[in-house]
C-alpha atoms as a PDB file:
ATOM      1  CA  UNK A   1      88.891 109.912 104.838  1.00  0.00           C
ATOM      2  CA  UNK A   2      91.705 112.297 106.434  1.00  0.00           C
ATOM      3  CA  UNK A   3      92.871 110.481 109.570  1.00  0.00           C
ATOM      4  CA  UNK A   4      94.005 113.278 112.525  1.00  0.00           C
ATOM      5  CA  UNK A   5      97.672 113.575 112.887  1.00  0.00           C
ATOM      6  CA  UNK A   6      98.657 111.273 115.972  1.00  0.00           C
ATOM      7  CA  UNK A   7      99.861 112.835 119.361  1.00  0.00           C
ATOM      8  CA  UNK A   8     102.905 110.363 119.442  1.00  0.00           C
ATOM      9  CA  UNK A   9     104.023 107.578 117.023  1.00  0.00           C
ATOM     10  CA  UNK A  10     105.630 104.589 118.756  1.00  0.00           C
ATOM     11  CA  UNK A  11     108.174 101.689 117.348  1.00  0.00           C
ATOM     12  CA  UNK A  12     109.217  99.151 119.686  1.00  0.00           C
ATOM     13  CA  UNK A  13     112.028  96.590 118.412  1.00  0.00           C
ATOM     14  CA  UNK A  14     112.662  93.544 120.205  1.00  0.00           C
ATOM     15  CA  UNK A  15     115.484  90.830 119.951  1.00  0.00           C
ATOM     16  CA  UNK A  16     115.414  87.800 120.992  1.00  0.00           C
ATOM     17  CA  UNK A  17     117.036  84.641 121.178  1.00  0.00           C
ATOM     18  CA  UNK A  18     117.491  81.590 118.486  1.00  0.00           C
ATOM     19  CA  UNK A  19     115.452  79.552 120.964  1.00  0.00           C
ATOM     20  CA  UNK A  20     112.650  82.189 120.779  1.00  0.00           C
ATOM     21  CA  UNK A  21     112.321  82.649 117.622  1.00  0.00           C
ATOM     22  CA  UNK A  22     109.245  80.012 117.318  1.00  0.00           C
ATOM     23  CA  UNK A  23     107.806  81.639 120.289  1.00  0.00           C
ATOM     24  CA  UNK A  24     108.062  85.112 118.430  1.00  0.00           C
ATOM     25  CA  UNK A  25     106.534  83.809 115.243  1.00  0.00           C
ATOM     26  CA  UNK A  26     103.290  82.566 117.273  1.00  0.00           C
ATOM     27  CA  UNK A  27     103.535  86.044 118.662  1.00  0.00           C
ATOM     28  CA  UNK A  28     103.651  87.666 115.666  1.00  0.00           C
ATOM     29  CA  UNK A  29      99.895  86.141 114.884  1.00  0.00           C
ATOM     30  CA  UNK A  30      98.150  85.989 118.230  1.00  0.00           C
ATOM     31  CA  UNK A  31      98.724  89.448 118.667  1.00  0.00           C
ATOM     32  CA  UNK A  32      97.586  91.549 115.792  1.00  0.00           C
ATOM     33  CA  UNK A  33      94.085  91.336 116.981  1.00  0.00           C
ATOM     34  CA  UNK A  34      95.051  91.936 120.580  1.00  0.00           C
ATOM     35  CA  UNK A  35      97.026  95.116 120.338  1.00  0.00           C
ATOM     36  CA  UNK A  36      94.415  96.686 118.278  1.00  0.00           C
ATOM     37  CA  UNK A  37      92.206  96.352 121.306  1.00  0.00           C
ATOM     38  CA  UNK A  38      94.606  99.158 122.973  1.00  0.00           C
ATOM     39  CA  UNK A  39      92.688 102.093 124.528  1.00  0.00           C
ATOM     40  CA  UNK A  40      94.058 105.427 122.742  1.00  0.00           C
ATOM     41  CA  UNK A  41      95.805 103.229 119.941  1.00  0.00           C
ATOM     42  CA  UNK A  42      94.744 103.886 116.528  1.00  0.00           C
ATOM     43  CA  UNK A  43      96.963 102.194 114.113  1.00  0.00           C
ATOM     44  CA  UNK A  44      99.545  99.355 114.585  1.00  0.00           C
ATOM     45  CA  UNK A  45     102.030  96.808 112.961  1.00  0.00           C
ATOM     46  CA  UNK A  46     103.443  93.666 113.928  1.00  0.00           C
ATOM     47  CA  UNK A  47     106.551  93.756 111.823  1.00  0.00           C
ATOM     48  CA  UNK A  48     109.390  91.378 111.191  1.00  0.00           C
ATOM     49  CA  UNK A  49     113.040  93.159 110.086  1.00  0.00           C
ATOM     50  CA  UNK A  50     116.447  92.712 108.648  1.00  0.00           C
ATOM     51  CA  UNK A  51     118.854  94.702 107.065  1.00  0.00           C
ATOM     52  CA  UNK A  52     117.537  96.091 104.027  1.00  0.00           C
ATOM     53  CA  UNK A  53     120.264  95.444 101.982  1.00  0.00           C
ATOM     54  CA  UNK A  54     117.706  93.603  98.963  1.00  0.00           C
ATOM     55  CA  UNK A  55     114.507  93.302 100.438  1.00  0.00           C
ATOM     56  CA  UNK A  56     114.341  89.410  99.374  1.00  0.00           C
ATOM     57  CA  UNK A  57     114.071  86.710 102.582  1.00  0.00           C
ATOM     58  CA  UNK A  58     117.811  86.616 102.611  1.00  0.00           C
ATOM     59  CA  UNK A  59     117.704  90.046 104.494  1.00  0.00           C
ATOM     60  CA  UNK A  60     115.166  88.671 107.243  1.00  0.00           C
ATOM     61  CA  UNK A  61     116.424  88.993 110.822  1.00  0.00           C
ATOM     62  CA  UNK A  62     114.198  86.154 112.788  1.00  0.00           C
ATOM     63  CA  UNK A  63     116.024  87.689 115.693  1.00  0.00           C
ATOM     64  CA  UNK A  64     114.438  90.812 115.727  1.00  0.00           C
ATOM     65  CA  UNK A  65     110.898  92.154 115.756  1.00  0.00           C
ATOM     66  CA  UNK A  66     108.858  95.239 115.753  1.00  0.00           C
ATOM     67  CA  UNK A  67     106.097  97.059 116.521  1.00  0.00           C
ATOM     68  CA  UNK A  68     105.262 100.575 114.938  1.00  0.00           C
ATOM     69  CA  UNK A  69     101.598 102.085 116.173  1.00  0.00           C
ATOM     70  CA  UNK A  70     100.296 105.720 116.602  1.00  0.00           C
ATOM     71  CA  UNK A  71      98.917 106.830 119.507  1.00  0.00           C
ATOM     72  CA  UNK A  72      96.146 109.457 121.035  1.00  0.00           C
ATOM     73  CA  UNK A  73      98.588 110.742 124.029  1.00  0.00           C
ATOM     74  CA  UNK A  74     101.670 109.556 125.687  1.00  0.00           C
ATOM     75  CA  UNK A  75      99.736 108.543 128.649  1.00  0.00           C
ATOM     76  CA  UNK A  76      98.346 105.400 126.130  1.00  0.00           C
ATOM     77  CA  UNK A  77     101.713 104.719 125.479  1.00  0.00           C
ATOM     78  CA  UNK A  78     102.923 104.821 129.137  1.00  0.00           C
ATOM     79  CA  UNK A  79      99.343 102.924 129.917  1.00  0.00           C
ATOM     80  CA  UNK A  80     100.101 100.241 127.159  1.00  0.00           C
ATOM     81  CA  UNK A  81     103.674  99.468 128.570  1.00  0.00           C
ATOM     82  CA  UNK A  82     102.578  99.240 131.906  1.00  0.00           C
ATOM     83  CA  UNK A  83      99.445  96.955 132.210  1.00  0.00           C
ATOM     84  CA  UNK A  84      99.311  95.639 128.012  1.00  0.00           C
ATOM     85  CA  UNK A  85      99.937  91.531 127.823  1.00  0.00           C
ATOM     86  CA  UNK A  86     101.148  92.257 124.733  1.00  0.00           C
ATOM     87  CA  UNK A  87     104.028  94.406 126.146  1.00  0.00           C
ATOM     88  CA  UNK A  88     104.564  91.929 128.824  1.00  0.00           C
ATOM     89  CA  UNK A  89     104.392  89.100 127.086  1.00  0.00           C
ATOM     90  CA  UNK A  90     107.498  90.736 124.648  1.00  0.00           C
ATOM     91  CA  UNK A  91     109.384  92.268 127.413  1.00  0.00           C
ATOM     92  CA  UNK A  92     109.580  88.377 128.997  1.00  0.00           C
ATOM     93  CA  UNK A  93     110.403  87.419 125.205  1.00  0.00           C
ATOM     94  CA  UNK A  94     113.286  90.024 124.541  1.00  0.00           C
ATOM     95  CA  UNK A  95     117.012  90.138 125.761  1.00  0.00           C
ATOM     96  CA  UNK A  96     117.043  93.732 123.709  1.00  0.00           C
ATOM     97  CA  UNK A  97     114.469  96.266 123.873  1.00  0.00           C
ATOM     98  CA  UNK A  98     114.857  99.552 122.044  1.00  0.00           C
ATOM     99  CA  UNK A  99     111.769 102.268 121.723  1.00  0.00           C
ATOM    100  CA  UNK A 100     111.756 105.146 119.761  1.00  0.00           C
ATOM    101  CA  UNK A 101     109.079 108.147 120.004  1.00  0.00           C
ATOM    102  CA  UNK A 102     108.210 110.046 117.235  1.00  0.00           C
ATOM    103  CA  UNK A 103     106.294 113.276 115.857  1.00  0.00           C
ATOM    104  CA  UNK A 104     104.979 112.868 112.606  1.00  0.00           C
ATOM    105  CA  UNK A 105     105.870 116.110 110.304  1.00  0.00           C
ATOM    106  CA  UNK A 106     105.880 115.277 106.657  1.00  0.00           C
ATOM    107  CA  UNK A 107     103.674 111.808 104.993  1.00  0.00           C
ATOM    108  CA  UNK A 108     102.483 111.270 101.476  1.00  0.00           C
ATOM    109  CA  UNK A 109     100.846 107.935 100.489  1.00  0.00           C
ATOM    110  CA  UNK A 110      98.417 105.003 102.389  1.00  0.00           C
ATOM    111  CA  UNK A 111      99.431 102.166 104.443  1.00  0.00           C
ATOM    112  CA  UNK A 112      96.970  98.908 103.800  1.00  0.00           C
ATOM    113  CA  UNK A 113      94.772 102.019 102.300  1.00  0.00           C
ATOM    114  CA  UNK A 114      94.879 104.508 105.462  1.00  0.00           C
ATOM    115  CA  UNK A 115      96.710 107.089 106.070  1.00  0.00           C
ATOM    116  CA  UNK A 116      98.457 106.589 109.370  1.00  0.00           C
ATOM    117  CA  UNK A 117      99.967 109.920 109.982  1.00  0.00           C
ATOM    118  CA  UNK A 118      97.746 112.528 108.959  1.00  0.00           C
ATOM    119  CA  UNK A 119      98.476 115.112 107.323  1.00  0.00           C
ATOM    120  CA  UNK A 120     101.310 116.947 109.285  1.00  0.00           C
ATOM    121  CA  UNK A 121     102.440 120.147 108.833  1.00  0.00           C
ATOM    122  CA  UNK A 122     106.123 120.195 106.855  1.00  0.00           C
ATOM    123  CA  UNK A 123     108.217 121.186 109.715  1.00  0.00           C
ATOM    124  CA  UNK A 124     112.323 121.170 109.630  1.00  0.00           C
ATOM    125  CA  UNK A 125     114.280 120.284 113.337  1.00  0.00           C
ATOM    126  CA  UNK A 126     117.952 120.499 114.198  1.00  0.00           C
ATOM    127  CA  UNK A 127     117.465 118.294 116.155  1.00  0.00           C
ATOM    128  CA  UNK A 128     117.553 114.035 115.300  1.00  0.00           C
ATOM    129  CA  UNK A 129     115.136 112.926 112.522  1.00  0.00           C
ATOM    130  CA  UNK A 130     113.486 109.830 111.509  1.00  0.00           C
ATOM    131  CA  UNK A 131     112.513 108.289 108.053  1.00  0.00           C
ATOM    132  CA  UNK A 132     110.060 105.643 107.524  1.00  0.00           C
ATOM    133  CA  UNK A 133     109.456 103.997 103.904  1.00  0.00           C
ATOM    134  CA  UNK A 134     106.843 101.338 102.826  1.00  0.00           C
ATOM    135  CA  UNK A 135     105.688 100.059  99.897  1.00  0.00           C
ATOM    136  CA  UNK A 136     103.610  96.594  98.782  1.00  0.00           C
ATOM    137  CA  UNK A 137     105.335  95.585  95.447  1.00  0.00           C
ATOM    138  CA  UNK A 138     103.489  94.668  92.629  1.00  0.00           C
ATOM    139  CA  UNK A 139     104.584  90.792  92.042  1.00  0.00           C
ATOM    140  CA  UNK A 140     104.994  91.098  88.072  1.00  0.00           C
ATOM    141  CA  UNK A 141     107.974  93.899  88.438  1.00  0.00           C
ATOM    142  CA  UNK A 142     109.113  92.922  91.766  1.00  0.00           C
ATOM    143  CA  UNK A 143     112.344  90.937  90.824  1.00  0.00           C
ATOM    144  CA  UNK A 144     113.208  94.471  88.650  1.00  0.00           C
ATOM    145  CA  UNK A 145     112.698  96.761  91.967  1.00  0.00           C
ATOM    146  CA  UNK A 146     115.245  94.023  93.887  1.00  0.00           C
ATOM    147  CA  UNK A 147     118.006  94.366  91.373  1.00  0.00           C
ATOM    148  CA  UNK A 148     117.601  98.072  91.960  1.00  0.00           C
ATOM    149  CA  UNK A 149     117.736  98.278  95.641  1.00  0.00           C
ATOM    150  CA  UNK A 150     121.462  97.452  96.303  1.00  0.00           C
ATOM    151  CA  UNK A 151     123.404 100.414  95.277  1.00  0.00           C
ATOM    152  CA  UNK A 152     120.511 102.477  97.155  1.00  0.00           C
ATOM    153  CA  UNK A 153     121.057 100.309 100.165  1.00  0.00           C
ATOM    154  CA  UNK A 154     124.698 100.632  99.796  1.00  0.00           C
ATOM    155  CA  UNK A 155     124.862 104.528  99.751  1.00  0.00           C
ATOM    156  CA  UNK A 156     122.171 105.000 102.879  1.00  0.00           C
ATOM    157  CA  UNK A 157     124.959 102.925 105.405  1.00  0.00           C
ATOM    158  CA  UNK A 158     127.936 104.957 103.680  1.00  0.00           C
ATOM    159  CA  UNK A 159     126.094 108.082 104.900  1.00  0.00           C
ATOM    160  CA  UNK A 160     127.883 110.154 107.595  1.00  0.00           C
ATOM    161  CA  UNK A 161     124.803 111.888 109.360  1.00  0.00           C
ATOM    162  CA  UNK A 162     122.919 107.990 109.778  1.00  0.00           C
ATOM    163  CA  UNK A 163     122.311 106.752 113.070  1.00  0.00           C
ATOM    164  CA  UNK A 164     120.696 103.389 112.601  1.00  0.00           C
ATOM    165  CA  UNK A 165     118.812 101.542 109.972  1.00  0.00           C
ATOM    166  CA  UNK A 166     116.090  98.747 109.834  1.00  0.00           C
ATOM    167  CA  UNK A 167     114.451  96.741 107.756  1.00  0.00           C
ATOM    168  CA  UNK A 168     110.801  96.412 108.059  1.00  0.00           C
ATOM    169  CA  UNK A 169     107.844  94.226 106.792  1.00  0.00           C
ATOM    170  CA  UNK A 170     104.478  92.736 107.395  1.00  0.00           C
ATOM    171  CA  UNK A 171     105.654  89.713 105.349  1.00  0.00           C
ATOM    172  CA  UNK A 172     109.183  88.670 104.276  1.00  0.00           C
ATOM    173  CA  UNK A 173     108.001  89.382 100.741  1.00  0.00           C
ATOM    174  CA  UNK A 174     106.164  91.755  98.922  1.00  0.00           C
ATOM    175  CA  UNK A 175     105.891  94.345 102.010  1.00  0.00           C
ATOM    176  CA  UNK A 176     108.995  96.265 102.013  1.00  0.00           C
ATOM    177  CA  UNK A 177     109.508  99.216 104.411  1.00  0.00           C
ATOM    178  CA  UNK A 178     112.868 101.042 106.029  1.00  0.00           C
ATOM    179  CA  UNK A 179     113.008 102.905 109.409  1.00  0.00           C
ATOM    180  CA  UNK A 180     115.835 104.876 109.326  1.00  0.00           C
ATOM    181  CA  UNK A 181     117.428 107.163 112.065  1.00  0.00           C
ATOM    182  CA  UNK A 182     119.168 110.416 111.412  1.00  0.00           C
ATOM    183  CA  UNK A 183     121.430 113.062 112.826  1.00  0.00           C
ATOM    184  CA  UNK A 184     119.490 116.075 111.326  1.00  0.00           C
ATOM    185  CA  UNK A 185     117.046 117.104 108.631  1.00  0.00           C
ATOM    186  CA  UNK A 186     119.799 118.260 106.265  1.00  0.00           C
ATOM    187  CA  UNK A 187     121.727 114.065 106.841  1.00  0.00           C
ATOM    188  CA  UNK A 188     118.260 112.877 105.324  1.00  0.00           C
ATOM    189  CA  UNK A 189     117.582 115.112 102.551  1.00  0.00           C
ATOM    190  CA  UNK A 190     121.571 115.153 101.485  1.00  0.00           C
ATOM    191  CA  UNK A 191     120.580 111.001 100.767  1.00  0.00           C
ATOM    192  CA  UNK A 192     117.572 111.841  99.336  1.00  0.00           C
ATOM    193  CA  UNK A 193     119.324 114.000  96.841  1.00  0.00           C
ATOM    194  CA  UNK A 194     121.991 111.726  95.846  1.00  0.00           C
ATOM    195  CA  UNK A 195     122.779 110.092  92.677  1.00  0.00           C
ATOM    196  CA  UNK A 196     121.519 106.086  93.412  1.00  0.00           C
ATOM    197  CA  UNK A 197     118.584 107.280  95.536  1.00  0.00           C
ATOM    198  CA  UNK A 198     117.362 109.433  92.671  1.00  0.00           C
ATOM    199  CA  UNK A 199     117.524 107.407  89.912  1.00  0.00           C
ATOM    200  CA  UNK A 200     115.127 104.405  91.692  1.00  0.00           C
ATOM    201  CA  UNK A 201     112.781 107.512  92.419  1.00  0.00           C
ATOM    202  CA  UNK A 202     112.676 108.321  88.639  1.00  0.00           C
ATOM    203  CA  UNK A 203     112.122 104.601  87.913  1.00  0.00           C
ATOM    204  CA  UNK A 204     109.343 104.170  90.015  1.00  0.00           C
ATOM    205  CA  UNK A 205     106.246 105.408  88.563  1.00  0.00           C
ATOM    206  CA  UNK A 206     107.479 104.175  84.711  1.00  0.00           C
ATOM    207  CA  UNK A 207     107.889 100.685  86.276  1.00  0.00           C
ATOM    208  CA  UNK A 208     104.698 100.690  88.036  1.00  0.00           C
ATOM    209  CA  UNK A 209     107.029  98.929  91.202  1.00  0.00           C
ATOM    210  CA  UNK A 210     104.660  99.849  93.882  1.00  0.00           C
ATOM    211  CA  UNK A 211     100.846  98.987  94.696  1.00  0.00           C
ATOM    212  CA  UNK A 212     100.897 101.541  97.448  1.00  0.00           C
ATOM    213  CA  UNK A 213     103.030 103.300  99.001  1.00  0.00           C
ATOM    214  CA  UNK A 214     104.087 105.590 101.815  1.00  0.00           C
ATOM    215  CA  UNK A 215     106.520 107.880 102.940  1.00  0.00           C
ATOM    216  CA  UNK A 216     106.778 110.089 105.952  1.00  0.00           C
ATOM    217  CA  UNK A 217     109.229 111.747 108.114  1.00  0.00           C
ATOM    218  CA  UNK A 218     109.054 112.448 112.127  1.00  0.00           C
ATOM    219  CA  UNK A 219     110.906 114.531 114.724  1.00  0.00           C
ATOM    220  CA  UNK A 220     112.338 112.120 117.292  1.00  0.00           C
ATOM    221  CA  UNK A 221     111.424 113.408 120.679  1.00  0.00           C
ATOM    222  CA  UNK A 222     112.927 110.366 122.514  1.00  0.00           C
ATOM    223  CA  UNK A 223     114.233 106.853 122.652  1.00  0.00           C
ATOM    224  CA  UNK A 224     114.903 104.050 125.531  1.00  0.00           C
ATOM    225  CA  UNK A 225     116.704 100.899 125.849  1.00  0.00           C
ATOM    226  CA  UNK A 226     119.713 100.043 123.083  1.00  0.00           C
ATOM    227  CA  UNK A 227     119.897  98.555 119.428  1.00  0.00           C
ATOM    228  CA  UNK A 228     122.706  96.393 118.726  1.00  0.00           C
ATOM    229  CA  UNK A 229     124.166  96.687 121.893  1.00  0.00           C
ATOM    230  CA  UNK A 230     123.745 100.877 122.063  1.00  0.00           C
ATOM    231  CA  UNK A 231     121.868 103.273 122.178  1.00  0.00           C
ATOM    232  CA  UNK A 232     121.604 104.869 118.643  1.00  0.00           C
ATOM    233  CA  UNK A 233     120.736 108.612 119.472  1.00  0.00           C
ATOM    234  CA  UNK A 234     123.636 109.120 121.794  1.00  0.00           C
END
């Protein structure tokens, strides 16, 4: 079934400390059945990162956590920051907060078999863009897909129009996903054009790497709070 294109697509990251990294683990469970009881929420993630250089546990940042959820109105959002647990219960957790709000524009593929974005209309923006990637490997070709991911990873950070990328997952294996932050339209589809990106494209569907799989592209209508010490859209 066709799911309505969301008024505003939210993800939250959150660092924390080495000492709360147990304390974000428990998190990380007690929550994903309490966020999903968010008036005007209608799809969310509890998701670990790193950097995405292989997508193996090696990459996995314990220091850093995310949330990415879609959302009826901004007033759900705004309501959700304001009197959630959830929220609060991070916000006493993190030393870093960064949020990001998106509009959905382009998506192709499911997400644990939905489709969290609709179906947008393509749109193209000068202004900042964001790309989100996520698959759930198949575990027979999955060491093949790692050995291909490198040069990939190595040409996305090399690129001049990126702003910030992330590593993303529901699980340190298996669930692989990038959120990555762009300058403009043309930044993203210049990497999605080049040489190492499109040869893993042209391997994917012979090697059968992916169970599912999604794709989908956003305008970024605003951010708060810094990444890494900045804020990545200034």
């Amino acid at each position: 079934m066709d799911e309505p294109v969301p008024a505003l697509v939210t993800l939250h990251l959150w660092r924390v400390e080495r000492s709360g990294v147990p304390q974000a683990v428990l998190r990380m469970g007690r929550d994903r059945t309490r966020v999903r009881r968010t008036p005007g929420l209608r799809f969310a993630k509890l998701l670990g990162t790193g950097d995405g250089r292989t997508f193996t546990v090696r990459d996995a940042d314990p220091l850093r956590w995310g949330l990415l959820a879609t959302w009826t109105s901004a007033e759900a959002v705004r309501a959700f920051e304001e009197r959630s647990p959830v929220a609060a219960a991070w916000r006493r957790l993190a030393v870093e907060t960064w949020r990001v709000d998106l509009r959905p524009v382009a998506s192709r593929g499911t997400w644990s078999g939905r489709r969290p974005f609709g179906d947008p209309v393509p749109a193209r923006s000068d202004g900042p863009v964001a790309a989100l990637t996520r698959a759930r490997l198949r575990p027979a070709v999955a060491a093949s897909f790692w050995r291909a991911v490198p040069p990939v990873s190595a040409d996305l950070r090399d690129r001049p129009g990126l702003r910030a990328a992330v590593g993303i997952g529901e699980a340190p294996l298996g669930l692989q996903g990038t959120f990555s932050l762009w300058e403009s339209g043309t930044s993203v589809r210049e990497f999605a054009r080049g040489a190492a990106h499109a040869a893993v494209v042209a391997r994917t569907e012979p090697e059968r790497w992916y169970a599912e799989e999604l794709f989908a592209r956003f305008d970024v209508v605003g951010s708060r709070g810094t990444l890494d010490g900045r804020d990545p859209l200034a």
